[in-house]
C-alpha atoms as a PDB file:
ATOM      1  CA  UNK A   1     -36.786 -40.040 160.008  1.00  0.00           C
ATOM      2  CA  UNK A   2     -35.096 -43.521 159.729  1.00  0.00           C
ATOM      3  CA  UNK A   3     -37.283 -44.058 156.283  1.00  0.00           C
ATOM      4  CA  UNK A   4     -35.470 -40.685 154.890  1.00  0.00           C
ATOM      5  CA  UNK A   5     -32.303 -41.814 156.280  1.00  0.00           C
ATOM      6  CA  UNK A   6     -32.935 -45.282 154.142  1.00  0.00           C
ATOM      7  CA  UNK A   7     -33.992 -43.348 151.012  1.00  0.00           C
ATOM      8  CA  UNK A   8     -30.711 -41.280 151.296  1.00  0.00           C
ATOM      9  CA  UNK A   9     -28.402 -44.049 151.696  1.00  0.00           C
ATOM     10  CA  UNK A  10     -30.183 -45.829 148.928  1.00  0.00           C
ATOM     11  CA  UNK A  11     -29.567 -43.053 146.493  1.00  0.00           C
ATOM     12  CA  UNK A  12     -26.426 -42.838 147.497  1.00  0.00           C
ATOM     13  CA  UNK A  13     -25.427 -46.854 146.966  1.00  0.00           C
ATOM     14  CA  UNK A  14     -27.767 -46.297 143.499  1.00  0.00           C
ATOM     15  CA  UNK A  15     -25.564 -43.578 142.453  1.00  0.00           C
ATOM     16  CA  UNK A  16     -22.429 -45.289 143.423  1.00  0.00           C
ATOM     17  CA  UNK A  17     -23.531 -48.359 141.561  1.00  0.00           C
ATOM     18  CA  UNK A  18     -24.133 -46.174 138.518  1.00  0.00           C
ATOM     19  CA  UNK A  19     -21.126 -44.904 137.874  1.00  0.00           C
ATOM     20  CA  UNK A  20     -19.083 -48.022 138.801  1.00  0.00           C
ATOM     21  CA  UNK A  21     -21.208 -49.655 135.894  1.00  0.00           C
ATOM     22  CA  UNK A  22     -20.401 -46.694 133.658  1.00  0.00           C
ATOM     23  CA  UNK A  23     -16.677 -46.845 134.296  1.00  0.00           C
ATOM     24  CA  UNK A  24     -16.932 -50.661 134.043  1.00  0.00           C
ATOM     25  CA  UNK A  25     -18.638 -49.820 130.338  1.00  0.00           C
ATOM     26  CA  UNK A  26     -15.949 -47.372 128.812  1.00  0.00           C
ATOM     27  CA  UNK A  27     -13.511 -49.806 130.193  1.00  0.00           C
ATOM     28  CA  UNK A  28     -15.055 -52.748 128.436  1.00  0.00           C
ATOM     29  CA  UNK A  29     -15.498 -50.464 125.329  1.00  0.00           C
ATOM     30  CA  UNK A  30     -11.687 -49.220 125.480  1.00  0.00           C
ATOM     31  CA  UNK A  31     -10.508 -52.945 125.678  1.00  0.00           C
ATOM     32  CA  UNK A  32     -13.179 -54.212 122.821  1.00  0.00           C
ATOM     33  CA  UNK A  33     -11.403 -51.099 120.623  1.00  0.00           C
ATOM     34  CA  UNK A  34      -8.058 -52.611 121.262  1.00  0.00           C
ATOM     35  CA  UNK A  35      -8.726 -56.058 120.787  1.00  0.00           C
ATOM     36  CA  UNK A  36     -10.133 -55.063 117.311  1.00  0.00           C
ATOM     37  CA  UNK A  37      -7.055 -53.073 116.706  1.00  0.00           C
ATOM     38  CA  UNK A  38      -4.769 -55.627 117.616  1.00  0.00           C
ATOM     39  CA  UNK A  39      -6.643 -58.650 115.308  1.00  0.00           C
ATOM     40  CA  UNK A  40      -5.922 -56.003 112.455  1.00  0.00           C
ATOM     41  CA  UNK A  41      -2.476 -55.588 112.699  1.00  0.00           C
ATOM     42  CA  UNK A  42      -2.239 -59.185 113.161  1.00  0.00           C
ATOM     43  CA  UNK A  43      -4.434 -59.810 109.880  1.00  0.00           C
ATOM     44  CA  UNK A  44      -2.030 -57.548 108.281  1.00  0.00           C
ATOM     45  CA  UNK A  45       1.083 -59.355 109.601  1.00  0.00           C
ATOM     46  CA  UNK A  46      -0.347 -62.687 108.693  1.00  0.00           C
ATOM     47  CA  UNK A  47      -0.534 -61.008 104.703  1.00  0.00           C
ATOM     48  CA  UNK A  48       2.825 -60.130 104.744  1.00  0.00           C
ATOM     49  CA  UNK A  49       4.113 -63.234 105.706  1.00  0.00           C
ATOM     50  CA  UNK A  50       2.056 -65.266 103.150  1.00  0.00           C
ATOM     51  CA  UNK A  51       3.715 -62.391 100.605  1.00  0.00           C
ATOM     52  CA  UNK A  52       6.811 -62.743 101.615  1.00  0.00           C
ATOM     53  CA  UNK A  53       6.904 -66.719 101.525  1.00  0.00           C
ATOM     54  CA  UNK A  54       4.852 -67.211  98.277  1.00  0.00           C
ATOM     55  CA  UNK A  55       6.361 -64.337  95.834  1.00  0.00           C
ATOM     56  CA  UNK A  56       4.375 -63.853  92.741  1.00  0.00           C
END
């Protein structure tokens, strides 16, 4: 009884641990995407500003 008890509440704390990782992963991922998007519009800012002080 106490081994099935064990199993259960390692399941359990193996489930638990799953989807904290899998929330920690799309979280990682969403930040990653927004990083990315933010160094673009940066870039682009940074190409403006060279336009704008070096006209052609």
């Amino acid at each position: 009884m106490s081994q099935n008890r064990q199993t259960l509440k390692d399941r359990a704390q193996a489930e638990t641990d799953y989807k904290v990782n899998l929330k920690n992963e799309v979280n990682i991922e969403t930040m990653l995407r927004e990083l990315a998007e933010l160094r673009a519009e940066v870039r682009a800012r940074q190409m403006v500003q060279e336009r704008e002080s070096n006209p052609a």
